[in-house]
PDB file of N, CA and C in Angstrom:
ATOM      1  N   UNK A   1     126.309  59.848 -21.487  1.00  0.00           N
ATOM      2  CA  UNK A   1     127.449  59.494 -20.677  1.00  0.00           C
ATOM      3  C   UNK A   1     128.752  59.957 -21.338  1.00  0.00           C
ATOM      4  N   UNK A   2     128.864  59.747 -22.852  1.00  0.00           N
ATOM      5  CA  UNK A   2     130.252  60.136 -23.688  1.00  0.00           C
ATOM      6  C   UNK A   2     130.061  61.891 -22.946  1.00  0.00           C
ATOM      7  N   UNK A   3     129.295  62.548 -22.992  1.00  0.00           N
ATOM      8  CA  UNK A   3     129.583  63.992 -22.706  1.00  0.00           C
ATOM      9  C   UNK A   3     129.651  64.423 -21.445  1.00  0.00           C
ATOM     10  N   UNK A   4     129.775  63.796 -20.837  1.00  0.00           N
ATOM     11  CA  UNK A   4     129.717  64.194 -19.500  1.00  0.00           C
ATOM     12  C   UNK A   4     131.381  63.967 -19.211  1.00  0.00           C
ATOM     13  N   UNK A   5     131.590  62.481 -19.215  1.00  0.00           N
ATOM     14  CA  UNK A   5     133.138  62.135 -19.607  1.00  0.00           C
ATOM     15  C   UNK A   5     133.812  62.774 -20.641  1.00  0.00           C
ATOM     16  N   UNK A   6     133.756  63.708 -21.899  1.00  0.00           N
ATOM     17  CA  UNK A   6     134.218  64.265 -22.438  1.00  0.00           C
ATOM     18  C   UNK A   6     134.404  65.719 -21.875  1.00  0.00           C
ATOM     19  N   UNK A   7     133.274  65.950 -21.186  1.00  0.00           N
ATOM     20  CA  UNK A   7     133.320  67.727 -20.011  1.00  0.00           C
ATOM     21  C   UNK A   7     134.081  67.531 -19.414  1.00  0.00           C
ATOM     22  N   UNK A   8     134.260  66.454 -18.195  1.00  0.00           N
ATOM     23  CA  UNK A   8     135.450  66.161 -17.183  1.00  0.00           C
ATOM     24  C   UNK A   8     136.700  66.129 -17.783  1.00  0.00           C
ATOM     25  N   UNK A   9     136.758  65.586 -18.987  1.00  0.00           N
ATOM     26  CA  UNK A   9     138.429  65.372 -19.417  1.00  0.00           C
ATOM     27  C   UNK A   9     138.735  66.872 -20.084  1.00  0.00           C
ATOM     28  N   UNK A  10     137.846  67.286 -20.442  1.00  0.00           N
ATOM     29  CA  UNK A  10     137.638  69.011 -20.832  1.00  0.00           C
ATOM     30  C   UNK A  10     138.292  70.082 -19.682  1.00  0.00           C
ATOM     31  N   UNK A  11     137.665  69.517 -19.254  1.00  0.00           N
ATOM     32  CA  UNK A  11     137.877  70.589 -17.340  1.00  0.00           C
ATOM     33  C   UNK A  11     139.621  69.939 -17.001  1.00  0.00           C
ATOM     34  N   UNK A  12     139.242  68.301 -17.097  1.00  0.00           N
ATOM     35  CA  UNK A  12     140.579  68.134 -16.671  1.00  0.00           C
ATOM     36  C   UNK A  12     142.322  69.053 -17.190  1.00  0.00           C
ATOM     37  N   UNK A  13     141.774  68.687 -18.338  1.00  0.00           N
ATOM     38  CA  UNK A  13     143.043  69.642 -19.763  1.00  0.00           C
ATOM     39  C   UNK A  13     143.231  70.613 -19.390  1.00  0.00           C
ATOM     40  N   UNK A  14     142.070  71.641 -19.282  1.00  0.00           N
ATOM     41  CA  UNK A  14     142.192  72.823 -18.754  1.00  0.00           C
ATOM     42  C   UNK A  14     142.646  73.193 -17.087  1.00  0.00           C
ATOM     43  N   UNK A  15     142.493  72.457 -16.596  1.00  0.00           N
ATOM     44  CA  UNK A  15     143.305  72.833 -15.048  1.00  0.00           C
ATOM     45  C   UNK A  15     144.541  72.517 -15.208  1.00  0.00           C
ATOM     46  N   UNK A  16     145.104  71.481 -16.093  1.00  0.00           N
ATOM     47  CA  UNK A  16     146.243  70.782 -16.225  1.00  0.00           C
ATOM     48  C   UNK A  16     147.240  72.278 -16.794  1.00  0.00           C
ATOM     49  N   UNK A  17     146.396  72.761 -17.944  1.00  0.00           N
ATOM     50  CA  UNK A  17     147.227  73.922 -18.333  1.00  0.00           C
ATOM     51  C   UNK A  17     147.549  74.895 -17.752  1.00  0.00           C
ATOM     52  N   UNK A  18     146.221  75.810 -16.975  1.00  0.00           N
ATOM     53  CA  UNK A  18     146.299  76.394 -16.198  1.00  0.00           C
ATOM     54  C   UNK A  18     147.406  76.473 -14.643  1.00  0.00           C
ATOM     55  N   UNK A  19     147.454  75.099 -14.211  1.00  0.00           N
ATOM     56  CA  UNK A  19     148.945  74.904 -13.455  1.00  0.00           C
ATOM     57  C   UNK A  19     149.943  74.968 -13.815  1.00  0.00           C
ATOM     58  N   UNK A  20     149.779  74.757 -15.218  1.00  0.00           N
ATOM     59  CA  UNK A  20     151.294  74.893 -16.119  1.00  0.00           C
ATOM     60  C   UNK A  20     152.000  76.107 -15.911  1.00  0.00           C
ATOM     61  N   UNK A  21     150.790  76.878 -16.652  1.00  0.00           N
ATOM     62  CA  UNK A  21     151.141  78.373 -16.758  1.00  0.00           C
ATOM     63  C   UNK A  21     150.915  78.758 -15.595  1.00  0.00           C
ATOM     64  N   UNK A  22     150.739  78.589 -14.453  1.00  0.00           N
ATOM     65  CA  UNK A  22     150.562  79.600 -13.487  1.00  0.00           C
ATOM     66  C   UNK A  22     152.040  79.196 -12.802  1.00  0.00           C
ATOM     67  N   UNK A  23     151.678  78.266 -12.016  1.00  0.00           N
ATOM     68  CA  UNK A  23     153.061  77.694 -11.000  1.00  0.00           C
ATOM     69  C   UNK A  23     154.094  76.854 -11.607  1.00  0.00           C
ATOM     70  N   UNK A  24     153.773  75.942 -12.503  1.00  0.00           N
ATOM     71  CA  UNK A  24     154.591  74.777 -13.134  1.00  0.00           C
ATOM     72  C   UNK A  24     155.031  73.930 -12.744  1.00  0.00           C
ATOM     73  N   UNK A  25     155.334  73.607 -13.399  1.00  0.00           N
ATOM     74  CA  UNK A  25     155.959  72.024 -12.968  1.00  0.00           C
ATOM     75  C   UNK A  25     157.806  71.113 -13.186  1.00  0.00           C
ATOM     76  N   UNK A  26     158.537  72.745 -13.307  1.00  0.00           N
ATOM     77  CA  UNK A  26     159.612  72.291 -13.843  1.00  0.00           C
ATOM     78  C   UNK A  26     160.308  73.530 -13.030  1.00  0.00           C
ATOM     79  N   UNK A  27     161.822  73.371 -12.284  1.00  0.00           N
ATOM     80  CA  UNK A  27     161.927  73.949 -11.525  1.00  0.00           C
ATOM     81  C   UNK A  27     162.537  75.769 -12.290  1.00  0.00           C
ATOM     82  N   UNK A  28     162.245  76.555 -11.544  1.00  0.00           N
ATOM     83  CA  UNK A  28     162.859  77.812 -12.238  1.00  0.00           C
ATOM     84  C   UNK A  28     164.321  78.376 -11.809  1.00  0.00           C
ATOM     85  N   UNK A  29     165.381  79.254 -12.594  1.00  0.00           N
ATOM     86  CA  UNK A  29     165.772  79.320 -12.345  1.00  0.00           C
ATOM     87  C   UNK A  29     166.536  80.829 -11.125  1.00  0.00           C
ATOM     88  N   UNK A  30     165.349  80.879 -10.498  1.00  0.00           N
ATOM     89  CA  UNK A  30     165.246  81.718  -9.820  1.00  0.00           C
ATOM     90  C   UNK A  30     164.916  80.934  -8.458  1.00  0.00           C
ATOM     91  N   UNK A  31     165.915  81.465  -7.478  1.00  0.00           N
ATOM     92  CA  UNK A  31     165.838  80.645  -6.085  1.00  0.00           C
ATOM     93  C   UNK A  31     166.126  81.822  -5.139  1.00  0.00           C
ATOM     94  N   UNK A  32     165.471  81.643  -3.884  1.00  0.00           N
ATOM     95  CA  UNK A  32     164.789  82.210  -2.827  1.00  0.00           C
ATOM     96  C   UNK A  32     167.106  82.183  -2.215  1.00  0.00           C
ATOM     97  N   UNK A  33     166.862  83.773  -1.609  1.00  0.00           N
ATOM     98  CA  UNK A  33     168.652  83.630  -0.722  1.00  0.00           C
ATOM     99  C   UNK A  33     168.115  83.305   0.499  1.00  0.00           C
ATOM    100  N   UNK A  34     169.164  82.335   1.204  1.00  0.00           N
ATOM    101  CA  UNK A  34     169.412  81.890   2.680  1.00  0.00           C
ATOM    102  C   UNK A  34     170.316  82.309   3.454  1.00  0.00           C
ATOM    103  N   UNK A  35     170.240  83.053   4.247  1.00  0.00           N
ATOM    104  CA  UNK A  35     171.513  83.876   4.822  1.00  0.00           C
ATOM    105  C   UNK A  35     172.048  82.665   5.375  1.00  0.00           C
ATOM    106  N   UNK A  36     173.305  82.450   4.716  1.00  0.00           N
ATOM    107  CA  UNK A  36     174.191  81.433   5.425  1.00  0.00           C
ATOM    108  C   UNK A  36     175.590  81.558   5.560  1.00  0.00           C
ATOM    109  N   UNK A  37     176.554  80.836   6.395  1.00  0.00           N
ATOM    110  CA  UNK A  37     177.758  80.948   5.992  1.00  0.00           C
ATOM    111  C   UNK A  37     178.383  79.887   6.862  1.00  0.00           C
ATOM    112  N   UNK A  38     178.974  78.958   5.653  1.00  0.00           N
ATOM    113  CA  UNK A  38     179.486  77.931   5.349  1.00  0.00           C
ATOM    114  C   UNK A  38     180.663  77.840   6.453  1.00  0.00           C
ATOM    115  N   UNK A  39     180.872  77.080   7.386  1.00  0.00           N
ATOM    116  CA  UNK A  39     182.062  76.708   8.325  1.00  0.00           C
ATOM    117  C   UNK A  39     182.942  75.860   7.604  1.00  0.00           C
ATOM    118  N   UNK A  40     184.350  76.369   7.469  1.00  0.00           N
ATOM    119  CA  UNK A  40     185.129  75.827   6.650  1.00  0.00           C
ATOM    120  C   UNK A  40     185.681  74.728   7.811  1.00  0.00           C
ATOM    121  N   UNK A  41     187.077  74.054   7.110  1.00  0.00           N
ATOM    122  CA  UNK A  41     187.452  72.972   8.411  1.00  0.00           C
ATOM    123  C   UNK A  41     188.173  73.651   9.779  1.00  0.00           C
ATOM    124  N   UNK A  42     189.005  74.432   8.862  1.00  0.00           N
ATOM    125  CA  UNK A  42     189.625  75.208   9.838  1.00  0.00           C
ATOM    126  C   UNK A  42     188.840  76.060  11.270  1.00  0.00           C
ATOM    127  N   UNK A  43     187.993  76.438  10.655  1.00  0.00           N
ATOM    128  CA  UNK A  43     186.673  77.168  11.751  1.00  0.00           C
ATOM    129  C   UNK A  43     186.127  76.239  12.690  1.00  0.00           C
ATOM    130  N   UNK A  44     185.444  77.046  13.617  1.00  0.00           N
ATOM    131  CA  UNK A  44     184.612  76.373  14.840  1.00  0.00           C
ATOM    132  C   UNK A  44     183.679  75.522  14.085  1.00  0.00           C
ATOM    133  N   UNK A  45     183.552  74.353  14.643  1.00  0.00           N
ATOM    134  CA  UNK A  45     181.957  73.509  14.100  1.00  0.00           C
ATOM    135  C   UNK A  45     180.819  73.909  14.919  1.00  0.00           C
ATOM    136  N   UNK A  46     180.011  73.290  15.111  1.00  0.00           N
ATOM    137  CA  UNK A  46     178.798  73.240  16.021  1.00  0.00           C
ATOM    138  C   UNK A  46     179.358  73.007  17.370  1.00  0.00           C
ATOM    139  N   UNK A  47     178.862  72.797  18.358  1.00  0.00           N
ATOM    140  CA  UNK A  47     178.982  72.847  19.705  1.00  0.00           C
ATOM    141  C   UNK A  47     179.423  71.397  20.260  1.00  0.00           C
ATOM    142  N   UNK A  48     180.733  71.042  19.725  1.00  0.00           N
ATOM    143  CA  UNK A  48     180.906  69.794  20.601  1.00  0.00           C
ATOM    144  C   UNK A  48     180.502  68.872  19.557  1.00  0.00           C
ATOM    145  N   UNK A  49     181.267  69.185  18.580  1.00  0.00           N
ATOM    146  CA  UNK A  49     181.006  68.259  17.562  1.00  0.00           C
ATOM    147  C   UNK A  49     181.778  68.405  16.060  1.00  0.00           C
ATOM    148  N   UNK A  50     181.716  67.131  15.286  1.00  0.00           N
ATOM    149  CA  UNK A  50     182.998  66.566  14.028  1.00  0.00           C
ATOM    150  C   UNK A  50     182.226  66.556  12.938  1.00  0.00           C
ATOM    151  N   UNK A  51     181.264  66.996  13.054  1.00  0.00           N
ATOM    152  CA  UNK A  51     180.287  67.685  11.958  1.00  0.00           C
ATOM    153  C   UNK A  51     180.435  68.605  11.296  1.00  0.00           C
ATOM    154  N   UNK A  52     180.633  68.820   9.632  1.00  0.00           N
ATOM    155  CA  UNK A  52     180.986  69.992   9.031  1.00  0.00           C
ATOM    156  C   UNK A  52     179.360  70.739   9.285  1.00  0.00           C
ATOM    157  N   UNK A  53     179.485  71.959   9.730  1.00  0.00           N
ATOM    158  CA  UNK A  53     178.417  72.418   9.298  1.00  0.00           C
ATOM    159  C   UNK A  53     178.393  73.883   9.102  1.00  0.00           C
ATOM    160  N   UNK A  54     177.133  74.809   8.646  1.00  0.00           N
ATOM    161  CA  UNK A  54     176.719  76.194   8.391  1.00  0.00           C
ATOM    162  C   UNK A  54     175.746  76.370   9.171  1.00  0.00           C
ATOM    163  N   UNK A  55     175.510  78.003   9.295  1.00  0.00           N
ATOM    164  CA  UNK A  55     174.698  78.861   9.870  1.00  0.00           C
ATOM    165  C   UNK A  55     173.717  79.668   9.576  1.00  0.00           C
ATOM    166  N   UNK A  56     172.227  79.362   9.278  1.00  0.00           N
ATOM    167  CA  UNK A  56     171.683  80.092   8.193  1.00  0.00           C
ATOM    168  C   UNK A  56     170.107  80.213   9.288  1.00  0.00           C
ATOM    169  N   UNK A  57     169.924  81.584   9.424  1.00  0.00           N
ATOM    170  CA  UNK A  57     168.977  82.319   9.883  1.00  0.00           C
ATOM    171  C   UNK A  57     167.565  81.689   9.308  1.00  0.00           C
ATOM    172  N   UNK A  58     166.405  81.207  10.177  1.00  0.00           N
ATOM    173  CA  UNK A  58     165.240  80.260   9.829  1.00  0.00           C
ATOM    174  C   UNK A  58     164.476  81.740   9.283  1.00  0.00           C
ATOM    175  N   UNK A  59     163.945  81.136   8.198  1.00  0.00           N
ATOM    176  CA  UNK A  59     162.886  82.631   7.037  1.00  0.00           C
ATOM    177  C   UNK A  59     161.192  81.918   7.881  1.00  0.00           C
ATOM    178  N   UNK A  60     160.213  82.526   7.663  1.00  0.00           N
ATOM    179  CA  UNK A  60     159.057  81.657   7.519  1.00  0.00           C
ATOM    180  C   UNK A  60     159.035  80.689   6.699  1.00  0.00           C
ATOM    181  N   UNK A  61     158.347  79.493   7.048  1.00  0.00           N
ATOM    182  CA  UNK A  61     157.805  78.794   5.946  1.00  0.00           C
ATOM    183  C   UNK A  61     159.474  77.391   5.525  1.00  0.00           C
ATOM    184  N   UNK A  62     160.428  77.457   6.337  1.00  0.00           N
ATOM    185  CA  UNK A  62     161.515  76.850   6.079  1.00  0.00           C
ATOM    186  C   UNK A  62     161.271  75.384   7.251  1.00  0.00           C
ATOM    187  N   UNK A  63     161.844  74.732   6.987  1.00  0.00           N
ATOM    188  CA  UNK A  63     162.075  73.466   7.580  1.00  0.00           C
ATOM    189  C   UNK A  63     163.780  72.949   7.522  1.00  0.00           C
ATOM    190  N   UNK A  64     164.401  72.206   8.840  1.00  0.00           N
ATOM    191  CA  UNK A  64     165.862  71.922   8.714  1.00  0.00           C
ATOM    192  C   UNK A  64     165.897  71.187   7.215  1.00  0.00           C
ATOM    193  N   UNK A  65     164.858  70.441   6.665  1.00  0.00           N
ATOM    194  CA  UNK A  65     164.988  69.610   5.847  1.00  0.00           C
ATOM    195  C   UNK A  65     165.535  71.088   4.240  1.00  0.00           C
ATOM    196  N   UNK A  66     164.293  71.329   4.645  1.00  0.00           N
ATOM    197  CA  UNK A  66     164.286  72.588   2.895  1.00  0.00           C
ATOM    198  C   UNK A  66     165.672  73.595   3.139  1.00  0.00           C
ATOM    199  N   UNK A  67     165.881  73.306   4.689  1.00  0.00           N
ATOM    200  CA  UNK A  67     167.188  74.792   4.315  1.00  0.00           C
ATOM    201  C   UNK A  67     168.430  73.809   4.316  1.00  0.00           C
ATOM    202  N   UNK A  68     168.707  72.709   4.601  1.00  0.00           N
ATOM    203  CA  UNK A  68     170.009  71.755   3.670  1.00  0.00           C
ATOM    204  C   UNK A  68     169.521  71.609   2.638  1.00  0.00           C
ATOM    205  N   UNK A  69     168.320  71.300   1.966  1.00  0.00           N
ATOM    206  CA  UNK A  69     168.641  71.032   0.770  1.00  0.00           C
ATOM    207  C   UNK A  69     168.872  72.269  -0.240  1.00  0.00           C
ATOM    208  N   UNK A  70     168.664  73.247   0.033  1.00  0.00           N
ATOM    209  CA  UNK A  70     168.579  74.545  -0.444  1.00  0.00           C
ATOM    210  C   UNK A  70     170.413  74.608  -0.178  1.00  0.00           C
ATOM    211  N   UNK A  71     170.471  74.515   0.811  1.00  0.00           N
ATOM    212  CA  UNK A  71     172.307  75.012   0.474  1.00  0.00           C
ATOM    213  C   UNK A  71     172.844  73.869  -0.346  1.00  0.00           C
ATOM    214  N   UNK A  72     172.461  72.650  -0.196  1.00  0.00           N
ATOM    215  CA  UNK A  72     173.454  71.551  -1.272  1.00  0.00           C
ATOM    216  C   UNK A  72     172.858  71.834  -3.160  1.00  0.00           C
ATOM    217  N   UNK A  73     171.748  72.588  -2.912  1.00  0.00           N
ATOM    218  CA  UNK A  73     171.405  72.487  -3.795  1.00  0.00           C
ATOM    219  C   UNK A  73     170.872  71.283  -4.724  1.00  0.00           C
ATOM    220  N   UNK A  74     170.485  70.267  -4.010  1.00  0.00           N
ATOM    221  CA  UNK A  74     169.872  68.877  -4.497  1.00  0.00           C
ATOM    222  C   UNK A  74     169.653  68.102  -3.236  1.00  0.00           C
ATOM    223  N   UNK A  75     168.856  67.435  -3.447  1.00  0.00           N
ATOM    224  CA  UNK A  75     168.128  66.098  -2.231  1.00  0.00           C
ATOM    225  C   UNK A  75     169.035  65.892  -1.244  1.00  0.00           C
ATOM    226  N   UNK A  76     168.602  65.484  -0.033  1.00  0.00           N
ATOM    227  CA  UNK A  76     169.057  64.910   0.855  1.00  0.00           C
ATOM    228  C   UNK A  76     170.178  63.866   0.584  1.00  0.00           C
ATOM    229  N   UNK A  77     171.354  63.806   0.488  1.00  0.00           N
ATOM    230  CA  UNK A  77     172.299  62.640   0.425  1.00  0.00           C
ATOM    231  C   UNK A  77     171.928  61.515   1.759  1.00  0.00           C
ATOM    232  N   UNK A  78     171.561  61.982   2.617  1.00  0.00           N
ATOM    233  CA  UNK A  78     171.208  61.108   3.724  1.00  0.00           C
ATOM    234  C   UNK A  78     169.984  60.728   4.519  1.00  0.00           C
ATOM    235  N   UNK A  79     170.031  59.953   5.195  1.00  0.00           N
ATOM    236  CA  UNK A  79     168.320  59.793   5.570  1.00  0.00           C
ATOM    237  C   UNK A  79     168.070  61.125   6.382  1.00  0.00           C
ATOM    238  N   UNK A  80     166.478  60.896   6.551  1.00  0.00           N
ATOM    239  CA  UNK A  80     165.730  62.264   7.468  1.00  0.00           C
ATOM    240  C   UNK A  80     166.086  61.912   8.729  1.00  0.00           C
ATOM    241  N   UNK A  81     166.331  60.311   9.189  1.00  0.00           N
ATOM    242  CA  UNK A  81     166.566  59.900  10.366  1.00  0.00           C
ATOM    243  C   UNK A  81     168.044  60.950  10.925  1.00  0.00           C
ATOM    244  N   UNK A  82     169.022  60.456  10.172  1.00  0.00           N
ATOM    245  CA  UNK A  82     170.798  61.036  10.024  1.00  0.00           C
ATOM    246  C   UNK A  82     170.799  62.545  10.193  1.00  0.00           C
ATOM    247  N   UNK A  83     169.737  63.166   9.126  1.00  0.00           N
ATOM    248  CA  UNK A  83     169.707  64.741   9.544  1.00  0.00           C
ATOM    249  C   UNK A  83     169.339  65.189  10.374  1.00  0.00           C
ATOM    250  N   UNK A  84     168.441  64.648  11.514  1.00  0.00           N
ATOM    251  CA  UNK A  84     168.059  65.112  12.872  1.00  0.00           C
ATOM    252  C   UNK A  84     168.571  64.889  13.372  1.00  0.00           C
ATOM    253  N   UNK A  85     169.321  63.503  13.937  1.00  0.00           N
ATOM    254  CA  UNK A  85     170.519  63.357  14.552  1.00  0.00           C
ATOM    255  C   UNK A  85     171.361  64.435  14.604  1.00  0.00           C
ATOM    256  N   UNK A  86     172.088  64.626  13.396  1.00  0.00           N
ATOM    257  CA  UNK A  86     172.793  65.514  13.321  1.00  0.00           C
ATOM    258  C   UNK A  86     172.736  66.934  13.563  1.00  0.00           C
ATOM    259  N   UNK A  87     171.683  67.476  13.127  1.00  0.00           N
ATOM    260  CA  UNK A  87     171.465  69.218  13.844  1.00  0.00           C
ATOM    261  C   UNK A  87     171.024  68.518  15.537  1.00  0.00           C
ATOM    262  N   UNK A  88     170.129  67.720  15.955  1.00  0.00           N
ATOM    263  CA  UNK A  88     170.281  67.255  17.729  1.00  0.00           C
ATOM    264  C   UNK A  88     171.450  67.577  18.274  1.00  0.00           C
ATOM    265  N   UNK A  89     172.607  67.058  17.401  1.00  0.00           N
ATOM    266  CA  UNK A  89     173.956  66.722  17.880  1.00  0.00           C
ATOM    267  C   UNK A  89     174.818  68.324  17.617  1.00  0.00           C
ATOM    268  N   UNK A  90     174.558  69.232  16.884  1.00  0.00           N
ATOM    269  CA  UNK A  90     175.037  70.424  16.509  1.00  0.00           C
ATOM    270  C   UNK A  90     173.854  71.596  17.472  1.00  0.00           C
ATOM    271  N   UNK A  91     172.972  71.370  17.492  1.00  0.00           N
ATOM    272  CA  UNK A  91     172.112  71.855  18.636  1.00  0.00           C
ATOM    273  C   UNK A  91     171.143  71.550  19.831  1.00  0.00           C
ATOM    274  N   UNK A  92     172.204  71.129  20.590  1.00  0.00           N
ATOM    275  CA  UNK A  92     171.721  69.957  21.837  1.00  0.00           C
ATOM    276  C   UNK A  92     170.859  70.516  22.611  1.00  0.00           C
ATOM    277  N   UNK A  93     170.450  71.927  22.602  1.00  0.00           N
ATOM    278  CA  UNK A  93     169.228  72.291  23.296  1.00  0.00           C
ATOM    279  C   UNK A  93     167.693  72.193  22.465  1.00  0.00           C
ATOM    280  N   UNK A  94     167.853  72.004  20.881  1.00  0.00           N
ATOM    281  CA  UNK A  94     166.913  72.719  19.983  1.00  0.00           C
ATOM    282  C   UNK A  94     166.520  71.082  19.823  1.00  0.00           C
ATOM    283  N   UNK A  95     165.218  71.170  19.504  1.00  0.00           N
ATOM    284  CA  UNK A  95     164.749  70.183  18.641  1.00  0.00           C
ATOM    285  C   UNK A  95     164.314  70.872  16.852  1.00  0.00           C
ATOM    286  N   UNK A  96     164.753  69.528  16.466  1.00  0.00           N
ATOM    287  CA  UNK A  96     164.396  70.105  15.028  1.00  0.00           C
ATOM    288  C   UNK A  96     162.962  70.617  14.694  1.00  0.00           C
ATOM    289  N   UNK A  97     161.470  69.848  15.017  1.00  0.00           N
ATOM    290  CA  UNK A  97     160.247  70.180  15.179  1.00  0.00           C
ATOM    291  C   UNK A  97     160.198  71.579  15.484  1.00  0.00           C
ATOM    292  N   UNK A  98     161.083  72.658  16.471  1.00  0.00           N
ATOM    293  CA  UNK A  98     160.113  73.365  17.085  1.00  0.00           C
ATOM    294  C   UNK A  98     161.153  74.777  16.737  1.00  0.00           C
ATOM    295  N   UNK A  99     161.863  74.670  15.522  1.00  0.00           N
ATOM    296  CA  UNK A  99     162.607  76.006  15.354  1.00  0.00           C
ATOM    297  C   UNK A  99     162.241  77.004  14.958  1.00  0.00           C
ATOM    298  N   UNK A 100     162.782  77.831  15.487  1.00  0.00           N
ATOM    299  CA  UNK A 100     161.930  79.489  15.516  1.00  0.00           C
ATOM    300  C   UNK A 100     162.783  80.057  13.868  1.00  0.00           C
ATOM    301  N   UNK A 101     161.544  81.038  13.811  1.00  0.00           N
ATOM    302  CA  UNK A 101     161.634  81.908  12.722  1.00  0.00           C
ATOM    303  C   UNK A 101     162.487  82.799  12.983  1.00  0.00           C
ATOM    304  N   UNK A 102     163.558  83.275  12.348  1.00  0.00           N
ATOM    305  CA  UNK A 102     164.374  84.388  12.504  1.00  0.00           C
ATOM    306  C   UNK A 102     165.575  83.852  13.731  1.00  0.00           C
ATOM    307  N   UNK A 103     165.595  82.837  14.168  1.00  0.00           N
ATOM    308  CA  UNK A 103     166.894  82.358  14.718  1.00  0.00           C
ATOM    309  C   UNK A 103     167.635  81.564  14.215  1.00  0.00           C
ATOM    310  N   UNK A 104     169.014  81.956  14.162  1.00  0.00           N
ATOM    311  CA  UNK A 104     170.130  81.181  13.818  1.00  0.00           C
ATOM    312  C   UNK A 104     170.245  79.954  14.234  1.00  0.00           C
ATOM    313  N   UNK A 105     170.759  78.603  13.842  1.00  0.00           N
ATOM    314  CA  UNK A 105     171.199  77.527  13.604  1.00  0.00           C
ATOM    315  C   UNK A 105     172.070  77.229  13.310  1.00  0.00           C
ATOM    316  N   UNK A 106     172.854  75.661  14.193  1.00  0.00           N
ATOM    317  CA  UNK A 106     173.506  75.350  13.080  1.00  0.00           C
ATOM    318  C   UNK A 106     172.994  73.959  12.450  1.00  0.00           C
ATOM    319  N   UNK A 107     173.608  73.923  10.778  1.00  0.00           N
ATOM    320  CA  UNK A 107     172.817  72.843  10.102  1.00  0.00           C
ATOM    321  C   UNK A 107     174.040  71.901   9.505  1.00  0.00           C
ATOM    322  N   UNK A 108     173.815  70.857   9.528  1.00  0.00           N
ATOM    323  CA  UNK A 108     174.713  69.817   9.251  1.00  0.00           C
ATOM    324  C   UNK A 108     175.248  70.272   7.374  1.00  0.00           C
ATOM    325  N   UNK A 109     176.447  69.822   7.222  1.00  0.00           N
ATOM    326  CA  UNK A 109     176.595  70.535   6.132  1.00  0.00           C
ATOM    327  C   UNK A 109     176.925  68.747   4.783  1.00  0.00           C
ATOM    328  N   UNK A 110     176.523  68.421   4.402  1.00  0.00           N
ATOM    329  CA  UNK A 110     176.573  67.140   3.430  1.00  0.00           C
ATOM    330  C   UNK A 110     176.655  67.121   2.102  1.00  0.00           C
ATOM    331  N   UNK A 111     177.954  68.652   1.924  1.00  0.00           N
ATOM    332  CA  UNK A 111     178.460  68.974   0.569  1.00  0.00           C
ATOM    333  C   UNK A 111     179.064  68.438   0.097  1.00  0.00           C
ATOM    334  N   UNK A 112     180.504  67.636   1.118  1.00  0.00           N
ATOM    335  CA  UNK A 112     181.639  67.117   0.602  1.00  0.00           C
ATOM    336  C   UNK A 112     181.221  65.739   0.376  1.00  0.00           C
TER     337      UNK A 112
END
C-alpha cells in the first residue's frame, strides 16, 4: 500500500511540475492586444447613455467579462450582474451571451 501511495504522490509531483513549466501558474508579462479605443468625456458615449465607455472589436475566444477586464487591467470592480446591465444599456439591441466574433462593441468602461 506505502508504494502505490508513494507512485501516486510520484505522478502527482511530476504533473505538478510539468504545469509549471509548461503553462504556469503566475501571470506573464506578455498580454494578448485588444483593438480598442477609449471614449474620453468629451466624446460620444454609447447610445443613449452616461456611461463612460470603449470600443474594442470581439477576437475568438473573448467574453464582455475578459475584454473589461483586459482593458482595466485587473478584476471586475463591479458585479457580473452591473456589467451586463451596463453593455444591455450601451447596446440595447445585443445581448451580452450572444456576441459575435469580429464585431465592434461598446463596453462599459470602470477605470475611473
Amino acid at each position: 500500500m506505502k508504494k502505490l501511495f508513494s507512485f501516486l504522490v510520484a505522478i502527482l509531483v511530476l504533473y505538478v511540475i510539468y504545469f509549471d513549466l509548461t503553462i504556469g501558474t503566475l501571470p506573464t508579462s506578455t498580454t494578448k492586444q485588444v483593438d480598442a479605443k477609449v471614449v474620453t468625456k468629451g466624446e460620444t458615449k454609447g447610445p443613449k447613455s452616461d456611461i463612460p465607455a470603449f470600443e474594442a472589436k470581439v477576437k475568438p475566444g473573448e467574453t464582455v467579462i475578459s475584454i473589461v477586464e483586459h482593458e482595466l487591467n485587473n478584476p471586475l470592480p463591479v458585479s457580473i450582474t452591473e456589467l451586463i446591465n451596463d453593455f444591455r444599456e450601451l447596446n440595447p439591441e445585443q445581448s451580452p451571451e450572444k456576441i459575435q466574433i469580429g464585431a465592434t462593441y461598446h463596453f462599459p468602461d470602470y477605470s475611473n
